[in-house]
Protein backbone atom coordinates (compact mmCIF):
# COMPACT_ATOMS: atom_id res chain seq x y z
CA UNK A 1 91.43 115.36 96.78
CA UNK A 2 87.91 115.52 96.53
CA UNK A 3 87.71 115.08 92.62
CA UNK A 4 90.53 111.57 93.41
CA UNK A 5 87.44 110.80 96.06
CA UNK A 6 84.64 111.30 93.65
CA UNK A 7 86.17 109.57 90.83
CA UNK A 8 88.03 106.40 92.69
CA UNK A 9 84.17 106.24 94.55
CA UNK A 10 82.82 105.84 91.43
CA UNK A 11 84.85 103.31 90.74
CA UNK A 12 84.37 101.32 93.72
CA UNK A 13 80.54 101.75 93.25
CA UNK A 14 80.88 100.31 89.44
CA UNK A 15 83.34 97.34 91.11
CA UNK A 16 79.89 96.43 93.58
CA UNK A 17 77.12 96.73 90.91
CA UNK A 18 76.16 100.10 91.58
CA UNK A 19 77.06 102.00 88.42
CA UNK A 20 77.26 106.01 88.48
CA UNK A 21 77.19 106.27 91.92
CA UNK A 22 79.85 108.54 93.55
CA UNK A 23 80.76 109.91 96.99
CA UNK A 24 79.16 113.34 97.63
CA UNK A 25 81.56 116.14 98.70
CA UNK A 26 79.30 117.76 100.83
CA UNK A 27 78.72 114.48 102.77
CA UNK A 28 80.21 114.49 106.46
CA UNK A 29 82.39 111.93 106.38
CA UNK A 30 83.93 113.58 103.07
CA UNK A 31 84.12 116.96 104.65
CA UNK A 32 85.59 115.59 107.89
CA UNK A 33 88.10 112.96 105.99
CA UNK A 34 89.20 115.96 103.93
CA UNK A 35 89.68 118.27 106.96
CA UNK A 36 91.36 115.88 109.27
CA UNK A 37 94.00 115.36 106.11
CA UNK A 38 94.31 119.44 105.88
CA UNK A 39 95.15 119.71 109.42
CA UNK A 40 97.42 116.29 109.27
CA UNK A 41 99.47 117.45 106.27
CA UNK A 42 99.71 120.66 107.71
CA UNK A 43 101.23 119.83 110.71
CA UNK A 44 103.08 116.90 109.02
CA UNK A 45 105.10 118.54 106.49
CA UNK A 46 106.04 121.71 108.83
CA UNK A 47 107.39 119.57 111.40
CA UNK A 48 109.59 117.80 108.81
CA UNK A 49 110.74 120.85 107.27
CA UNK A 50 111.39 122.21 110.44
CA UNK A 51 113.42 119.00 111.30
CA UNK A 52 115.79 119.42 108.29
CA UNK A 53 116.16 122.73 108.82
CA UNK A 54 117.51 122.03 112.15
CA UNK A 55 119.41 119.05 111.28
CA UNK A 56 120.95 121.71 108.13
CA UNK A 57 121.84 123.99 110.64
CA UNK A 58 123.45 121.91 112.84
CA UNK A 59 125.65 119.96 110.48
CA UNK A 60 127.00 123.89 109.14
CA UNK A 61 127.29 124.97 112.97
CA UNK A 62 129.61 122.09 113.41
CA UNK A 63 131.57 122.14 110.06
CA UNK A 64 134.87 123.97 111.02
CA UNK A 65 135.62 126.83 108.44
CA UNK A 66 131.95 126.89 107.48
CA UNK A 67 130.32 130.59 106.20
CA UNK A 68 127.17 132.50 105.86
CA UNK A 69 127.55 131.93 102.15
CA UNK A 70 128.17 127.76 102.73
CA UNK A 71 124.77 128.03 104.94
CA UNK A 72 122.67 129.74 102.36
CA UNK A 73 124.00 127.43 99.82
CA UNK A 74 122.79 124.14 101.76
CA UNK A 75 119.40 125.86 102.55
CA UNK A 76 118.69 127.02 98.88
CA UNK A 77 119.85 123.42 97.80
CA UNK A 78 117.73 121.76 100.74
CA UNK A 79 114.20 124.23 98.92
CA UNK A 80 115.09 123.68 95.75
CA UNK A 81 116.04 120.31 95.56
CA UNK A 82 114.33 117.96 98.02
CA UNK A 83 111.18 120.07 98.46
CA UNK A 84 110.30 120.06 94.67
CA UNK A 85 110.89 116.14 95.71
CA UNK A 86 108.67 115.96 98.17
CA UNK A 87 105.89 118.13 96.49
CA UNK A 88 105.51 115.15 94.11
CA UNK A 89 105.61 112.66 97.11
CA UNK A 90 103.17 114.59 98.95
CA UNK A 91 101.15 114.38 96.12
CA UNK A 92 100.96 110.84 95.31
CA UNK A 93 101.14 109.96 99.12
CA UNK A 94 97.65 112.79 99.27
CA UNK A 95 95.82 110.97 96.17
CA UNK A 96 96.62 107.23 97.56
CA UNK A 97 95.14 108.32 100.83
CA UNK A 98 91.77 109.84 99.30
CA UNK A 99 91.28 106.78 97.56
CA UNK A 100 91.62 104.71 100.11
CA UNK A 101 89.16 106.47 102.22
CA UNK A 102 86.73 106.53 99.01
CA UNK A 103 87.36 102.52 98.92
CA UNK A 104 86.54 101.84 102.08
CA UNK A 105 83.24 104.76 102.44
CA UNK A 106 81.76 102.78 99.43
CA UNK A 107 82.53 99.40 100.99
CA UNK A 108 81.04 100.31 104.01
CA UNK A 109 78.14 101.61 102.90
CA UNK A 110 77.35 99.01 100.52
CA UNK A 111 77.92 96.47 102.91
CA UNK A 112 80.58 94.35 101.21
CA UNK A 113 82.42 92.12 103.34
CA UNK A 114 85.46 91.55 100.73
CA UNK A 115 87.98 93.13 98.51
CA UNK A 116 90.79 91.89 96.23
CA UNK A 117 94.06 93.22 96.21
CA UNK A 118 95.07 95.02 92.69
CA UNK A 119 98.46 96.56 92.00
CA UNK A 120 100.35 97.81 89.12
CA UNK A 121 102.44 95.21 88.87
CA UNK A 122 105.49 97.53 88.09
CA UNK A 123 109.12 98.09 89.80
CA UNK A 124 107.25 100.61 91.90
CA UNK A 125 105.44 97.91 94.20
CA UNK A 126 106.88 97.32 97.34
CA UNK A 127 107.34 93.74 98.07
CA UNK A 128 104.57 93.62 100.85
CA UNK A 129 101.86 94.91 98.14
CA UNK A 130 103.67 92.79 95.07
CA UNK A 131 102.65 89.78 98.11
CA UNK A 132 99.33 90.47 97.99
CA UNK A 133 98.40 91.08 94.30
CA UNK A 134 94.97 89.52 93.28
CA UNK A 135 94.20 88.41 97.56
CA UNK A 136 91.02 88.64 98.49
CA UNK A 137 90.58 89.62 102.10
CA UNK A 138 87.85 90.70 104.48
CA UNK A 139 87.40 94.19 104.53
């Protein structure tokens, strides 16, 4: 995360007129953004596992017939199959965060008061960010 902050800063930086200017790691507001995210994600993605784990166990507990062997089954599916999932969600989720928080540090430190919406334009755009491709807002 700090290497998507240090890059997407320099981006922003370049987008304002301030070429090769980036976002310093050891700054406080980096530090703190990255901790808060540590403990967030943390905490996040244990509670959800720990919610389909429960919700696992009680669809097996109330499947007549059901077995040891039907439980494991549904748990090794569940770790292999939708956490691998997830892993990559995480990450892109992780990365869109980081460079958000770099857009917004540079903005608010160089004092601009606008930005322009810019999105990939692919089948992977929601409809609410495919609405507001090429705005320009207040920040």
């Amino acid at each position: 995360m700090e290497e998507a902050i240090k890059k997407e800063s320099e981006l922003a930086y370049a987008l304002v007129g301030q070429n090769g200017s980036q976002l310093n790691p050891k700054d406080e507001a980096v530090k703190n953004f990255l901790a808060d995210r540590t403990d967030f994600l943390g905490k996040k993605t244990s509670q959800t596992t720990k919610d389909d784990i429960e919700r696992i166990l009680h669809d097996w507990a109330g499947t007549e017939g059901s077995t040891v062997a039907d439980l494991r089954s549904s748990l090794r599916d569940y770790f292999d199959g939708s956490e691998a999932n997830r892993v990559d969600m995480i990450a892109r989720t992780e990365i869109s965060t980081a460079t958000g928080f770099a857009q917004q540090e540079v903005y608010n430190e160089t004092g601009a008061i606008k930005k322009s919406w810019v999105t990939a334009e692919d089948e992977l755009v929601c409809d609410d960010c495919a609405f507001l491709d090429n705005e320009t807002v207040d920040i």
